[in-house]
Protein backbone atom coordinates (compact mmCIF):
# COMPACT_ATOMS: atom_id res chain seq x y z
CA UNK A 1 -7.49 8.84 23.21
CA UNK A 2 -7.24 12.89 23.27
CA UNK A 3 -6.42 14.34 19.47
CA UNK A 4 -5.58 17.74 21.05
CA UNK A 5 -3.23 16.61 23.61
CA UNK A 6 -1.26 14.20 21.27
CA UNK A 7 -0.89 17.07 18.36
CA UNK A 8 1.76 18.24 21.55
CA UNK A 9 3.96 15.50 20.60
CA UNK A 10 5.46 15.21 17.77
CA UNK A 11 7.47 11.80 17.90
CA UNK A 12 4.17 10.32 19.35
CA UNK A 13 1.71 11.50 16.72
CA UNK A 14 3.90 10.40 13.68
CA UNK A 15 4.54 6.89 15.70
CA UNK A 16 0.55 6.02 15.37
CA UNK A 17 -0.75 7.91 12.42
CA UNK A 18 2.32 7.55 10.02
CA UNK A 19 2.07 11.46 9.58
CA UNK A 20 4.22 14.52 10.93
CA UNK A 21 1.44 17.04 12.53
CA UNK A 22 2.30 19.53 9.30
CA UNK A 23 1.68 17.13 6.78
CA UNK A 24 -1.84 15.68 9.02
CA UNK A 25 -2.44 19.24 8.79
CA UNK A 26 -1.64 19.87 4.75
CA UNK A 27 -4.32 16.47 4.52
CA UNK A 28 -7.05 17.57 6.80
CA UNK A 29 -8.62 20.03 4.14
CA UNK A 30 -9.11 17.26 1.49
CA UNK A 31 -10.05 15.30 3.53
CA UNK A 32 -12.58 17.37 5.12
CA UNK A 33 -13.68 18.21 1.63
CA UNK A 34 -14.33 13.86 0.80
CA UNK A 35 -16.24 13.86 3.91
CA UNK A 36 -18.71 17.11 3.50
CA UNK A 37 -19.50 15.72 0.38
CA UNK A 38 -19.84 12.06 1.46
CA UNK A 39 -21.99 12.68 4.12
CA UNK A 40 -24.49 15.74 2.55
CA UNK A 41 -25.51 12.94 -0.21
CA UNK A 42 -24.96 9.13 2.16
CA UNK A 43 -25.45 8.11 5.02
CA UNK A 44 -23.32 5.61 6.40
CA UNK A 45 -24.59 2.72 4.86
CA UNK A 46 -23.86 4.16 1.67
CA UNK A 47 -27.52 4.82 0.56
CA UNK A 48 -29.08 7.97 -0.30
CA UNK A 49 -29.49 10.69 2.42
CA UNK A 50 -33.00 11.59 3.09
CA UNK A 51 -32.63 14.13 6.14
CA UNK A 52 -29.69 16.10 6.82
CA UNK A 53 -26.80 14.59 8.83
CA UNK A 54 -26.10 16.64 12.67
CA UNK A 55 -23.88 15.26 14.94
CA UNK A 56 -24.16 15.50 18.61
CA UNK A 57 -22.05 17.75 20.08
CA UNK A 58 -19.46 15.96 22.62
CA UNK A 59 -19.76 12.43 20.51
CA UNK A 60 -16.94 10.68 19.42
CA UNK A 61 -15.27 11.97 16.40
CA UNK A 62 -17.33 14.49 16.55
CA UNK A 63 -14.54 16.83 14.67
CA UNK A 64 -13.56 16.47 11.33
CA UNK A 65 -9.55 16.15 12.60
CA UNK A 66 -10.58 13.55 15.33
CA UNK A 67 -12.42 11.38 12.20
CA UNK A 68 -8.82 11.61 9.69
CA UNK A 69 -6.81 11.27 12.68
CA UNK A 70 -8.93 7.52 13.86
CA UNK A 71 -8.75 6.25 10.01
CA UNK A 72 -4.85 7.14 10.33
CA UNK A 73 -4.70 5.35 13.38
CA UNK A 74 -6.34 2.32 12.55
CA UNK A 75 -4.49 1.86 9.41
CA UNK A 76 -0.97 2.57 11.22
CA UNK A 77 -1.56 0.61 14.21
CA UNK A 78 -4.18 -2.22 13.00
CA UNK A 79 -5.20 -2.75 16.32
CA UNK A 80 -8.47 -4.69 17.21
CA UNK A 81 -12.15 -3.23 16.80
CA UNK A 82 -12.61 -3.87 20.68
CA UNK A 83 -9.33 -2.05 20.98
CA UNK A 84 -9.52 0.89 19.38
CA UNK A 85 -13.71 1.39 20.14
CA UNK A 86 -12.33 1.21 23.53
CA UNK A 87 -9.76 3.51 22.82
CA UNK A 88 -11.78 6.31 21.35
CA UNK A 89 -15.13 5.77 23.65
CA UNK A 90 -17.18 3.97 20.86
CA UNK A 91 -19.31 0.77 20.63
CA UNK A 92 -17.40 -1.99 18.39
CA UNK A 93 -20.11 -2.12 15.93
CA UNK A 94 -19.63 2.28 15.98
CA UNK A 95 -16.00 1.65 14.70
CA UNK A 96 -16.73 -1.16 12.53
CA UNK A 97 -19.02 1.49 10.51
CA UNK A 98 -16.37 4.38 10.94
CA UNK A 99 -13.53 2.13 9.80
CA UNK A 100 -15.18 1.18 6.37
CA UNK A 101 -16.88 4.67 6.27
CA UNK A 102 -13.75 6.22 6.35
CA UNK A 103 -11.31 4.60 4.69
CA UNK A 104 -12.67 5.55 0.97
CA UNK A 105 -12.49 8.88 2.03
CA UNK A 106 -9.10 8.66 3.10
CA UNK A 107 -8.20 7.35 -0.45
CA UNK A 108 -10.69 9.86 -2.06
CA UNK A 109 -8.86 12.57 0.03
CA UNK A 110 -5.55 11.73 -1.71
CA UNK A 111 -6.82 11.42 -5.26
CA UNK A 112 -3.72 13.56 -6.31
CA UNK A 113 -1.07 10.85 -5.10
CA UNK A 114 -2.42 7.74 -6.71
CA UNK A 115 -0.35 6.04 -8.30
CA UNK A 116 -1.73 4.71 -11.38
CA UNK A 117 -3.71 1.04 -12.16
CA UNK A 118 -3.53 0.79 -15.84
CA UNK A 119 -0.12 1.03 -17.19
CA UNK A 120 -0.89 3.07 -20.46
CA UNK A 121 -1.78 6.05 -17.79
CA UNK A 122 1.49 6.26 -16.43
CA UNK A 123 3.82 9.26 -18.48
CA UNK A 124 6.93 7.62 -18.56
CA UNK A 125 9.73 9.20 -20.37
CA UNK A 126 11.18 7.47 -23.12
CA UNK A 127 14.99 5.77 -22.14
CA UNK A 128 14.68 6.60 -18.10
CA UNK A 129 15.32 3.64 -15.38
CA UNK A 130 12.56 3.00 -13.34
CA UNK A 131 12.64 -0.17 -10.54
CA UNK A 132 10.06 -3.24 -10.45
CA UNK A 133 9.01 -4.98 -7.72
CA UNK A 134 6.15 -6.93 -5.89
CA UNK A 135 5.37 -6.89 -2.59
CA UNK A 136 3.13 -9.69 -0.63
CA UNK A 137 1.21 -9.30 2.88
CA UNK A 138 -0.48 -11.81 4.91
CA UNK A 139 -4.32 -11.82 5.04
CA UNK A 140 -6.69 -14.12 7.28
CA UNK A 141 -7.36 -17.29 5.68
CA UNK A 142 -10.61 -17.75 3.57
CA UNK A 143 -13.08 -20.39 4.33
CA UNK A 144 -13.58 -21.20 0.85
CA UNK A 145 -10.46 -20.49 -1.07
CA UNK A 146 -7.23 -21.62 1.16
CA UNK A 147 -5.66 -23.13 -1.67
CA UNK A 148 -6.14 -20.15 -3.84
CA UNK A 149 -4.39 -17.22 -1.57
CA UNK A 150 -1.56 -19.78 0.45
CA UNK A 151 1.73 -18.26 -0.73
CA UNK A 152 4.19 -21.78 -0.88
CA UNK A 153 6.87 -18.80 -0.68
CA UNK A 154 5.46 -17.14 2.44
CA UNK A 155 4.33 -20.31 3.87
CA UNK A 156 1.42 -18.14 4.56
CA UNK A 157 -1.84 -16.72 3.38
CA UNK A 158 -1.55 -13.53 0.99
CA UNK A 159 -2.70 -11.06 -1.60
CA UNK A 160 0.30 -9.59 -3.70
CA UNK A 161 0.17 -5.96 -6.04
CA UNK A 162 2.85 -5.44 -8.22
CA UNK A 163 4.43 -1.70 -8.40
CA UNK A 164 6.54 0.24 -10.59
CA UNK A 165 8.90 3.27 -8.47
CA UNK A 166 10.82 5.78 -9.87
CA UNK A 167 14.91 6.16 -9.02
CA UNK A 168 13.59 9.17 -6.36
CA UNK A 169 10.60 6.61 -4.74
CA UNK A 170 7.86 7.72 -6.21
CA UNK A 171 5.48 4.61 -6.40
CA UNK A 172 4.13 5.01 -10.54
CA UNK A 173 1.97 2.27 -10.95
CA UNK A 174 0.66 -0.51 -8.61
CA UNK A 175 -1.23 -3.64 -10.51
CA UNK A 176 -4.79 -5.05 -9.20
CA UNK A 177 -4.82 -6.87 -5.98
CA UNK A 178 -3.81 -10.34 -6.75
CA UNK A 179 -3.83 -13.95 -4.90
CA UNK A 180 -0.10 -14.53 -3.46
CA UNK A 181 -0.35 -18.04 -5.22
CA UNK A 182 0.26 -16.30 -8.11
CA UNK A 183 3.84 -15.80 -9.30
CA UNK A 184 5.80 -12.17 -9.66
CA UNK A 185 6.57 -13.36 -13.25
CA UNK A 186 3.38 -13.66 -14.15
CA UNK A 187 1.80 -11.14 -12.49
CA UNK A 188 4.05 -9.02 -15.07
CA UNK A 189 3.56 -10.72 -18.18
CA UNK A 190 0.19 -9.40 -19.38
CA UNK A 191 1.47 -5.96 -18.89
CA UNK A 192 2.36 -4.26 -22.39
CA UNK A 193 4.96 -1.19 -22.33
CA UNK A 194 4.53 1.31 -25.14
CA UNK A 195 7.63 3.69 -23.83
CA UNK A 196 10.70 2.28 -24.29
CA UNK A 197 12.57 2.21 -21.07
CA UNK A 198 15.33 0.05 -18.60
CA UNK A 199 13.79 -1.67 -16.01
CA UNK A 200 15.29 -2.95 -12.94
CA UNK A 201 14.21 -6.42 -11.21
CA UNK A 202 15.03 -9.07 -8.96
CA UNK A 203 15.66 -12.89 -10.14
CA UNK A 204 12.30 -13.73 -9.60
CA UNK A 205 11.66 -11.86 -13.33
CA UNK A 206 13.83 -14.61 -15.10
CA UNK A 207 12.46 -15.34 -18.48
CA UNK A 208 10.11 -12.27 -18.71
CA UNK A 209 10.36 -10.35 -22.12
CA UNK A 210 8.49 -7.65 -21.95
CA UNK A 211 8.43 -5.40 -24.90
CA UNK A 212 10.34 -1.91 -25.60
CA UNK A 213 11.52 -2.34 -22.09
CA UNK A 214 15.40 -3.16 -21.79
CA UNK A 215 15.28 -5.47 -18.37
CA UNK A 216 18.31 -5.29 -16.28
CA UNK A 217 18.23 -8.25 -13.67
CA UNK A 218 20.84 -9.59 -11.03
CA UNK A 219 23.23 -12.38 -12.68
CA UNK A 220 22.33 -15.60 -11.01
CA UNK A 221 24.98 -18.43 -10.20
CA UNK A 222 24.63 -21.99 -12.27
CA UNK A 223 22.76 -24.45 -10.33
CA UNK A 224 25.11 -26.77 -8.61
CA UNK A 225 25.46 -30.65 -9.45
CA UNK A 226 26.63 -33.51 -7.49
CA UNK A 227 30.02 -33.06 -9.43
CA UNK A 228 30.57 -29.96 -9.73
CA UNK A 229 29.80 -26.54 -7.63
CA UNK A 230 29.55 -23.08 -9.70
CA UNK A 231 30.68 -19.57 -8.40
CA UNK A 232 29.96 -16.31 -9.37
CA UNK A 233 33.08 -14.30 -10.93
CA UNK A 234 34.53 -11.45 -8.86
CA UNK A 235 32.96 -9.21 -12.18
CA UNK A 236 29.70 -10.45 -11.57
CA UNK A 237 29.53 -10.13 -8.04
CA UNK A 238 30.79 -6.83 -8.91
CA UNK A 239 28.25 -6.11 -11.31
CA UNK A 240 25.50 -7.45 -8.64
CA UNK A 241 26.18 -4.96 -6.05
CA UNK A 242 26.03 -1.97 -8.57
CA UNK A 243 22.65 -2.96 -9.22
CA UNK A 244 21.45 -3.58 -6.16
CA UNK A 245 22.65 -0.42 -4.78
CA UNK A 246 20.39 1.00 -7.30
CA UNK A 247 17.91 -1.26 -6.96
CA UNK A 248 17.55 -0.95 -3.28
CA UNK A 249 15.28 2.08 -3.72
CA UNK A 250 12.29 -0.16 -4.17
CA UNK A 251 12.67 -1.69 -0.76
CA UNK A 252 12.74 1.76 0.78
CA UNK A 253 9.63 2.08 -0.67
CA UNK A 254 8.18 -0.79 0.23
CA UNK A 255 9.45 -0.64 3.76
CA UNK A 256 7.91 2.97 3.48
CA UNK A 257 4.78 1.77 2.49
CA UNK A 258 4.72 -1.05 5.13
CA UNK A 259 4.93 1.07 8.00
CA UNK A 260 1.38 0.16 8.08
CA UNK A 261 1.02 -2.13 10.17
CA UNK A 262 -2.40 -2.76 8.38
CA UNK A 263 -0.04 -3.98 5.98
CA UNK A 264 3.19 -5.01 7.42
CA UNK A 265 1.20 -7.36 9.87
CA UNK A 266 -1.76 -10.15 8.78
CA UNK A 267 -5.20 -8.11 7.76
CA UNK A 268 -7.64 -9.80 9.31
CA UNK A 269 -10.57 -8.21 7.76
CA UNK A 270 -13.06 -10.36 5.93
CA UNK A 271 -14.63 -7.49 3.21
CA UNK A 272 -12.70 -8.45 -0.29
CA UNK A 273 -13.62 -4.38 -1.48
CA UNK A 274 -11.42 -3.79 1.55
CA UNK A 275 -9.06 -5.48 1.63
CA UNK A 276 -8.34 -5.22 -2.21
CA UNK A 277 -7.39 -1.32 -1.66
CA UNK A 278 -5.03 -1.50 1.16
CA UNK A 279 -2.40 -1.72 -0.96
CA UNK A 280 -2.88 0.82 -3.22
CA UNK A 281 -4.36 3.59 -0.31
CA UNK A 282 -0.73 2.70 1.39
CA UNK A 283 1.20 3.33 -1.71
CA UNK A 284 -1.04 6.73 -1.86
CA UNK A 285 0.49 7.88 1.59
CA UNK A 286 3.72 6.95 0.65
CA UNK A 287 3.99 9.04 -2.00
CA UNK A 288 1.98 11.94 0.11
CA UNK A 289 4.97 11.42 2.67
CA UNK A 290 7.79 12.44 0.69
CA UNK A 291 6.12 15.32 -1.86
């Protein structure tokens, strides 16, 4: 695969690296910047460097470009280790290290468009409407804890993260990495809110109280009974589609974030460090993206 002669094409390079060639461009210096200092003081196994690192000249990603533009790649296309090694004239085991090598450095490199993991570190201002959500995406199955990570809603295998997005999709705040068994609700519930705010959810945030936060949630229709069947009121279906015209700027993230595929698509990497920051380095790009 030849860096130089997809930069030509625009459409192309954005399809497999998520990135327009000027903003790949405005990320290459921090990036380069992670990876000078990564690799003066480690080697690739992460231990301490004892001689200094020199690459040969004419190996592959031997550039600093061609090495951002392969962790890009692998996270927007997820394609097989045989694949891409094949793809960018590497042993397996050679992209293997690259892959986990890199991707910290990818998440170092955009340390100024993390969104935040503890809640108190988040500025929100006091009375604004920000939009809840929580997103799930498959994973392989575990040996050892199937029961734990099967999702009875996804009928599938998953981790889940929980985010908070502003009204102009900023992603704010995105919660630890959690088993999909685990319910949005109470993903929520420990979280404590010291800014009072509104808050816009789904259903699946029925019975959630959280504190100095005014929750605004979709009216739901009365369960039916043998005798008698329940409609919404022309008001209330009213009132639904307001919100979920405002709402709706959650799933635009989360569609934004998901054009991963590494996300979008089962992970079917084994390393629990790695897969645990997906997530969260997708929710980084997102909000790279659109500044």
């Amino acid at each position: 695969m030849n860096y130089l002669r997809l930069r030509k094409k625009e459409k192309q390079f954005r399809a497999i690296t998520s990135l327009s060639i000027a903003k790949f461009d405005e990320l290459l210096p921090m990036f380069e910047k992670a990876w000078n200092h990564f690799i003066i003081h480690y080697n690739f196994d992460g231990l301490a460097r004892v001689r200094p690192y020199a690459a040969k000249v004419g190996s592959p990603l031997y550039e600093t470009s061609e090495k951002l533009f392969f962790i890009l790649y692998y996270k927007k296309m997820q394609p097989l280790q045989e694949a891409i090694a094949a793809s960018f004239d590497m042993e397996t085991s050679q992209a293997n290290q690259w892959i986990h090598s890199l991707s910290p450095l990818l998440e170092e490199a955009l340390l100024a468009y993390h969104p935040k993991t503890l809640i108190e570190d988040v500025q929100f201002k006091e009375h604004e409407t920000y939009i809840t959500d929580c997103s799930e995406y498959g994973v392989q199955r575990d040996t050892y804890h199937q029961k734990e990570y099967y999702s009875g809603k996804k009928k599938a295998h998953t981790l889940k993260n929980g985010l908070i997005v502003s009204l102009v999709g900023i992603v704010l705040w995105v919660s630890p990495t959690i088993p999909g068994r685990i319910h949005d609700k109470k993903l929520m519930e420990n979280i404590t809110f010291s800014t009072p705010m509104q808050l816009l959810a789904d259903s699946g945030f029925q019975g959630w109280i959280p504190e100095n936060i005014t929750l605004i949630l979709p009216i739901k229709k009365q369960r039916n009974t043998k005798k008698t069947k329940y409609y919404l009121s022309d008001s209330a279906k009213k009132y639904n589609y307001e919100l979920a015209q405002v709402r709706v700027k959650v799933e635009n993230v989360l569609a934004g974030i998901k054009t991963l595929r590494i996300i979008k698509d089962k992970n079917r990497n084994y390393k629990k460090t790695f897969k645990n920051r997906l997530f969260f380095i997708a929710a980084a790009l997102h909000n790279f993206r659109i500044s």
